[in-house]
Protein backbone atom coordinates (compact mmCIF):
# COMPACT_ATOMS: atom_id res chain seq x y z
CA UNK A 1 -19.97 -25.53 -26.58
CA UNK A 2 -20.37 -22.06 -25.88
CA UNK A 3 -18.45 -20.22 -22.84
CA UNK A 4 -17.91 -17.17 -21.28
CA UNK A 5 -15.01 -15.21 -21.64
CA UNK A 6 -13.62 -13.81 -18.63
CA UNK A 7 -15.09 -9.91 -17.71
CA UNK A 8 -12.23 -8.82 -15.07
CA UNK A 9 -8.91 -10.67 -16.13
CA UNK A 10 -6.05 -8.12 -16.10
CA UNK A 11 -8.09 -6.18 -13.45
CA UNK A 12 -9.35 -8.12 -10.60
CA UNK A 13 -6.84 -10.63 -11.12
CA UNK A 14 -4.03 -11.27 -13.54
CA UNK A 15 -4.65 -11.55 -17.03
CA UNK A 16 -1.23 -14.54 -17.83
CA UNK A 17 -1.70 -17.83 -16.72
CA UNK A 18 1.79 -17.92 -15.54
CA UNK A 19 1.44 -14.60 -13.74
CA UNK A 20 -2.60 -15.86 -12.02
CA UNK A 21 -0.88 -18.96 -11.29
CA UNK A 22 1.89 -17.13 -9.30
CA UNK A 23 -0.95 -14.60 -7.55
CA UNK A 24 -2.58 -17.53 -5.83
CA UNK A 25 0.29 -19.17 -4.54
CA UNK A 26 1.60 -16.34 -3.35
CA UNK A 27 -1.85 -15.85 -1.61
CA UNK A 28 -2.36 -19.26 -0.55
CA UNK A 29 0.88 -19.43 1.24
CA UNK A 30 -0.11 -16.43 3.19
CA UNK A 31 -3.25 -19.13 5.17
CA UNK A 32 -3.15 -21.37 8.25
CA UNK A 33 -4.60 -24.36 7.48
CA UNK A 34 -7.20 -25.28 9.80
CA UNK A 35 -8.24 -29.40 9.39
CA UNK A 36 -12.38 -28.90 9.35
CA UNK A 37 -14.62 -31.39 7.43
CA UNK A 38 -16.01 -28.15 5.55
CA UNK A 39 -19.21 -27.52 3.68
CA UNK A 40 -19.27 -24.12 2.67
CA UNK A 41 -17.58 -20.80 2.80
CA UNK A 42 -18.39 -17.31 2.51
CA UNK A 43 -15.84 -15.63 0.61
CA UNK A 44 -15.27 -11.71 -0.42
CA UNK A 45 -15.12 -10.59 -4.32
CA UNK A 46 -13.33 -7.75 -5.04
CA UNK A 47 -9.80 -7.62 -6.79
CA UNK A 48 -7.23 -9.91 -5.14
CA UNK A 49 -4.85 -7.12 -4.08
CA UNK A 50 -8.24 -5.96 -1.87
CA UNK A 51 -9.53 -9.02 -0.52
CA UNK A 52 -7.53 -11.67 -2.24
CA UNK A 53 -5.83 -12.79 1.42
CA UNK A 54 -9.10 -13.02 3.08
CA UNK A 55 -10.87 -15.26 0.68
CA UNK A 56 -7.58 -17.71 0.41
CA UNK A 57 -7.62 -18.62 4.01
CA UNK A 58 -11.23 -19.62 3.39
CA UNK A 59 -10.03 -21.61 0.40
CA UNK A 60 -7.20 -22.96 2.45
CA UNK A 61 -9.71 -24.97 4.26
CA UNK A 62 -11.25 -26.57 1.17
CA UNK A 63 -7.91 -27.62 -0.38
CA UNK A 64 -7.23 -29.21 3.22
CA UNK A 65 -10.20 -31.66 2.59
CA UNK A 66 -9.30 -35.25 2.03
CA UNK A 67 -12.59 -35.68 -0.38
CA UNK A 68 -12.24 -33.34 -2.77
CA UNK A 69 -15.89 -31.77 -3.82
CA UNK A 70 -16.89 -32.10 -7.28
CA UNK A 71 -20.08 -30.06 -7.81
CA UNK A 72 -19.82 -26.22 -6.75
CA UNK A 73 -22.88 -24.02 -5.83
CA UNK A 74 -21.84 -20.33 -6.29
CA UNK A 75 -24.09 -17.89 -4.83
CA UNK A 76 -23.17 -14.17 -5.47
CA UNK A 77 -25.14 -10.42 -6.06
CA UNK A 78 -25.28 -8.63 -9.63
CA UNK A 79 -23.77 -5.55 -9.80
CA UNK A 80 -24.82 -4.22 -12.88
CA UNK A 81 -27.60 -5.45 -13.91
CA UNK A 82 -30.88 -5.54 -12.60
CA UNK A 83 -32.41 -8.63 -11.03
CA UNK A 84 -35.15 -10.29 -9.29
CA UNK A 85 -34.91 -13.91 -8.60
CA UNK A 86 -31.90 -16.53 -9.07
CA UNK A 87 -30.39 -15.94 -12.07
CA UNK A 88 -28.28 -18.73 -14.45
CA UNK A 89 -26.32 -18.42 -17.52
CA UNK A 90 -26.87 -20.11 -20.29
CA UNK A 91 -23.05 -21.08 -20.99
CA UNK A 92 -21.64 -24.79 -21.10
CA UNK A 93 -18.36 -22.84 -19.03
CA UNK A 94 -16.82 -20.10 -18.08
CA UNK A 95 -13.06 -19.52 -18.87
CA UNK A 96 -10.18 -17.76 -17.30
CA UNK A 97 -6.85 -17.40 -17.68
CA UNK A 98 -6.11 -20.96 -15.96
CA UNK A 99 -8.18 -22.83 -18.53
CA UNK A 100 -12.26 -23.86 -18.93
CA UNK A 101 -14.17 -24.52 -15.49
CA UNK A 102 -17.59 -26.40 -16.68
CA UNK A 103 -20.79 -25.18 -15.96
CA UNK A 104 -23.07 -28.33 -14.90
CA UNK A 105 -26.24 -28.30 -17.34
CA UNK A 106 -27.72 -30.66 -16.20
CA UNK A 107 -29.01 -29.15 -12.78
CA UNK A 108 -29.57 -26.01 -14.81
CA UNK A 109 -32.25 -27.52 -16.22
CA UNK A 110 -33.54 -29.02 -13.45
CA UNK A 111 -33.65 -26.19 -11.86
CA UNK A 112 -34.77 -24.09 -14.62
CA UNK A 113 -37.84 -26.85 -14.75
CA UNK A 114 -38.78 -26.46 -11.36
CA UNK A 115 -38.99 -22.67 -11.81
CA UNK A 116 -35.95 -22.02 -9.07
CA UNK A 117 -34.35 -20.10 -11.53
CA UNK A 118 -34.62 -17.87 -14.55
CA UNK A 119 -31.68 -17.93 -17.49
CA UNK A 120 -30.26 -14.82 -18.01
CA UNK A 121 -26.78 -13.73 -19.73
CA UNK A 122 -27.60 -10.19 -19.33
CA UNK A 123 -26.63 -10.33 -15.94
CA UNK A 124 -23.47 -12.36 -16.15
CA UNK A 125 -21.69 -11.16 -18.66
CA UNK A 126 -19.74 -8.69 -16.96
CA UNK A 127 -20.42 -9.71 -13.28
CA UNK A 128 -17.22 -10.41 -11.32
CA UNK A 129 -18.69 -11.62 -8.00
CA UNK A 130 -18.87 -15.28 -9.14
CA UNK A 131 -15.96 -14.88 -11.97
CA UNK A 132 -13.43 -14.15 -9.44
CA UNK A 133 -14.13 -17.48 -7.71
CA UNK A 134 -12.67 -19.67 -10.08
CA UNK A 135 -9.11 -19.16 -10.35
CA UNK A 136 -8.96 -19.59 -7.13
CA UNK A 137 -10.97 -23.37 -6.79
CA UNK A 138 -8.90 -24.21 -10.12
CA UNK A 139 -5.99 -23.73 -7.52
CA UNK A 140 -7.48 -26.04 -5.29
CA UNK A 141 -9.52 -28.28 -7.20
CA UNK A 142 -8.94 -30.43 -10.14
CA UNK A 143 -11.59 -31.93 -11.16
CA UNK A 144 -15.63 -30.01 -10.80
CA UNK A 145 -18.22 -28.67 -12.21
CA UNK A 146 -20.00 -25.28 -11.11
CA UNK A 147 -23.53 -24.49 -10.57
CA UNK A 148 -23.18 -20.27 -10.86
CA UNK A 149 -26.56 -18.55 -9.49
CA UNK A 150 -26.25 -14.86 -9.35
CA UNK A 151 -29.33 -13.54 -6.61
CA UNK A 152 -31.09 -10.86 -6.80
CA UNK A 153 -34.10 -9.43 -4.67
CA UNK A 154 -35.24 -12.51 -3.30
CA UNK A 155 -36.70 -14.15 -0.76
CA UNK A 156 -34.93 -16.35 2.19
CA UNK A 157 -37.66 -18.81 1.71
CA UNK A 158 -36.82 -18.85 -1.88
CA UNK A 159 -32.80 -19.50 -1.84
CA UNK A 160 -33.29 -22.23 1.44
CA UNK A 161 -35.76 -24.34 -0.91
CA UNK A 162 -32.97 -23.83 -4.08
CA UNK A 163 -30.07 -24.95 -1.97
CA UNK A 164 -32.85 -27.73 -0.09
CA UNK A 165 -33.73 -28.87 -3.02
CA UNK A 166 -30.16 -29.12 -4.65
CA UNK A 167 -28.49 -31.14 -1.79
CA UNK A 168 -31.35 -33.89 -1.43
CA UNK A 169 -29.89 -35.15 -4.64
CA UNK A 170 -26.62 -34.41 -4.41
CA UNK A 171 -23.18 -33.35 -2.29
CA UNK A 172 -23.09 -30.00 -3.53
CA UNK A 173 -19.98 -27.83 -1.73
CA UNK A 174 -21.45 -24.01 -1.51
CA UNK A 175 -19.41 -20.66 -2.35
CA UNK A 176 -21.52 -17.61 -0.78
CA UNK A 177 -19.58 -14.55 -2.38
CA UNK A 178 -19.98 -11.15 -0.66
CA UNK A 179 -18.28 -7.97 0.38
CA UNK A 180 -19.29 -6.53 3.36
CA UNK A 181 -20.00 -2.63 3.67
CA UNK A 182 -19.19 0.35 0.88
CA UNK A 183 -17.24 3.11 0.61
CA UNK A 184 -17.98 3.96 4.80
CA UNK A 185 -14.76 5.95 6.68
CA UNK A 186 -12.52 3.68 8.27
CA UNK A 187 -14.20 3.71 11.59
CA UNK A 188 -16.87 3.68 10.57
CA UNK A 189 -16.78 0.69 8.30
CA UNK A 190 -14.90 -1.41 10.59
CA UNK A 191 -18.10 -0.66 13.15
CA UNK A 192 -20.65 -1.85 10.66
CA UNK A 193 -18.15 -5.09 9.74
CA UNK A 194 -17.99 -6.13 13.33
CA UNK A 195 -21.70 -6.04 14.31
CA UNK A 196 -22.21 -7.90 10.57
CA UNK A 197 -19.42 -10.45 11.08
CA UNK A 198 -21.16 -10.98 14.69
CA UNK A 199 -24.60 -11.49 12.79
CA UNK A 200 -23.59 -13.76 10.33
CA UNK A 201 -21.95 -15.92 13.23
CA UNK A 202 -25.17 -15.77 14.75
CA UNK A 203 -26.50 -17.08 11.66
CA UNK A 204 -28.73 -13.97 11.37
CA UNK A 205 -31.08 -13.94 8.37
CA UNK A 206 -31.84 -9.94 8.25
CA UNK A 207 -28.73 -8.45 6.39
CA UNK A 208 -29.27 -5.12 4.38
CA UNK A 209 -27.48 -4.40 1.50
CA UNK A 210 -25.56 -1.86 3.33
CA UNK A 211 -23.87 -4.50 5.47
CA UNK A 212 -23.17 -7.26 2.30
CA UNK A 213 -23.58 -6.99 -0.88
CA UNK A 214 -24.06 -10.31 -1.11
CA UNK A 215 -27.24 -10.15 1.62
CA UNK A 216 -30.15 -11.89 -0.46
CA UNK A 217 -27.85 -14.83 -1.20
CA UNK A 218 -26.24 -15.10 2.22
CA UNK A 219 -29.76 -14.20 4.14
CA UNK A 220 -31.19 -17.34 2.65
CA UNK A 221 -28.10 -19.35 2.58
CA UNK A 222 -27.95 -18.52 6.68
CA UNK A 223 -31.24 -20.20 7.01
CA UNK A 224 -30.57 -23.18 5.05
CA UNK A 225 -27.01 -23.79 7.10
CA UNK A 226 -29.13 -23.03 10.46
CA UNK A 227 -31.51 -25.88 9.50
CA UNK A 228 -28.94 -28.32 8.57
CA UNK A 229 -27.28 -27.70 11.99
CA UNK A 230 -23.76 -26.54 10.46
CA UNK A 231 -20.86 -24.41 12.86
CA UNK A 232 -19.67 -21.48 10.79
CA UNK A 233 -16.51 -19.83 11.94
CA UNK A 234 -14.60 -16.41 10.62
CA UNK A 235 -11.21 -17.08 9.61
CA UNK A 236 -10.07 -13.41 8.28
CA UNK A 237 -10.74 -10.20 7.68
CA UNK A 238 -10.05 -6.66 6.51
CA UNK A 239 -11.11 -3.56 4.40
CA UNK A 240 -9.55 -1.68 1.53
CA UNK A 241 -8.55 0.97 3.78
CA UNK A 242 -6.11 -1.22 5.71
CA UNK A 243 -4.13 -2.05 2.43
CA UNK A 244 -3.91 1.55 0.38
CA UNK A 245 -4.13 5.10 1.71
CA UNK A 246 -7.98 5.97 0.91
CA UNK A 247 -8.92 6.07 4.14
CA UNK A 248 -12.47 8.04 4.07
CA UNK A 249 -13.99 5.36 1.07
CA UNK A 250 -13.16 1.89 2.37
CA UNK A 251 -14.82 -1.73 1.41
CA UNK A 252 -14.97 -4.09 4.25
CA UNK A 253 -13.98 -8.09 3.71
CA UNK A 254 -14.90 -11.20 5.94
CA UNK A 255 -14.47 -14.83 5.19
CA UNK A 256 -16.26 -17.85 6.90
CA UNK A 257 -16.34 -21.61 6.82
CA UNK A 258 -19.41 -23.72 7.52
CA UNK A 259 -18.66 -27.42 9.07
């Protein structure tokens, strides 16, 4: 079995189990819980001191389900590596400080067959927009298996006829992971995060990159959600400026659920 190590343990998140472990229940217990038959969320990525509040009240919501899901679709953008197309990893699992979190092959291929998807490790190896997923859905989950996609440029078409084609044959749960705007003044940012958040309520399909990071992924994920006639709602939000003193650099946060 081969399996990726963790890129951003000890940096994004903590490094101990027992420490991690601690983190996300001290997040967790921050949430409301709201009781929604939920399908999806939209969740932020950067380190959990930054947005680690807003994406646990959007992971409050899934550990309120009475069926728990077992088969995660992660959507997220590559940061440091360039990339056109869906992207998969060629791993059996990924691994973080919490323990192993399986990688399901078998829809790999399938998708790797159908030409949805190229393999690439290049482009995972150090990427932290999926990676920082997990501990938290090991927190709320005990039993899955992940499907991790990192998207480049690519077409809406494209990611509605991956997700389409994924959910015909089975009852995939989907994890869109995305910041929202970079290193804007405060004003400024919160501006641009408010006519973004209103968009992606609107279930918009023409985000730029300088609205989400995430805005081939959720672009196409929008569509597919508009066409299977799902509510999305915003549960929290914030930007880095609101939690330390750099005011004039800030990174803007949002979470969603789909039902």
């Amino acid at each position: 079995m081969k399996y990726r190590e963790p890129a951003v343990a000890g940096s994004f998140y903590s490094k101990s189990k027992e420490a991690l472990q601690s983190e996300l229940t001290s997040l967790m217990s921050l949430t409301t819980n709201q009781s929604l038959d939920v399908k999806a969320l939209i969740v932020p990525h950067a380190g959990y001191f930054y947005s680690g509040s807003v994406a646990a009240h959007a992971y409050a919501c899934m550990n309120e389900l009475i069926i728990k899901p077992k088969k995660i679709i992660l959507l997220g953008p590559n940061h440091r590596v360039g990339l056109s197309g869906c992207a998969i990893p060629s791993d059996d699992g990924f691994i973080t400080p919490l323990g192993k979190v399986l990688v399901d092959r078998v829809f790999c291929d399938k998708l790797l067959k159908k030409g949805l998807v190229t393999e690439n490790d290049n482009v995972h190896t150090w990427e932290h927009s999926l990676e920082v997923q997990l501990p938290f859905l090991q927190h709320c989950l005990d039993d899955f298996e992940i499907l991790p996609i990192l998207v480049g440029q690519s077409e809406v078409e494209k990611i509605t006829e991956l997700l389409s084609y994924l959910l015909e044959q089975e009852d995939f749960f989907i994890i869109v992971s995305s910041d929202l705007s970079h290193f804007y003044p405060q004003g400024k940012a919160i501006q641009i995060d408010n006519n973004t958040i209103e968009k992606i309520i609107k279930m918009e399909c023409d985000l730029k990159a300088n609205q989400a990071c995430g805005c081939h992924a959720l672009n196409g994920f929008l569509s597919f959600s508009q066409v299977k006639k799902w509510n999305i709602k915003l549960v929290n939000q914030a930007n880095s400026g609101k939690i330390n003193s750099i005011k004039n650099e800030v990174v803007g946060y949002a979470s969603f659920v789909l039902y």
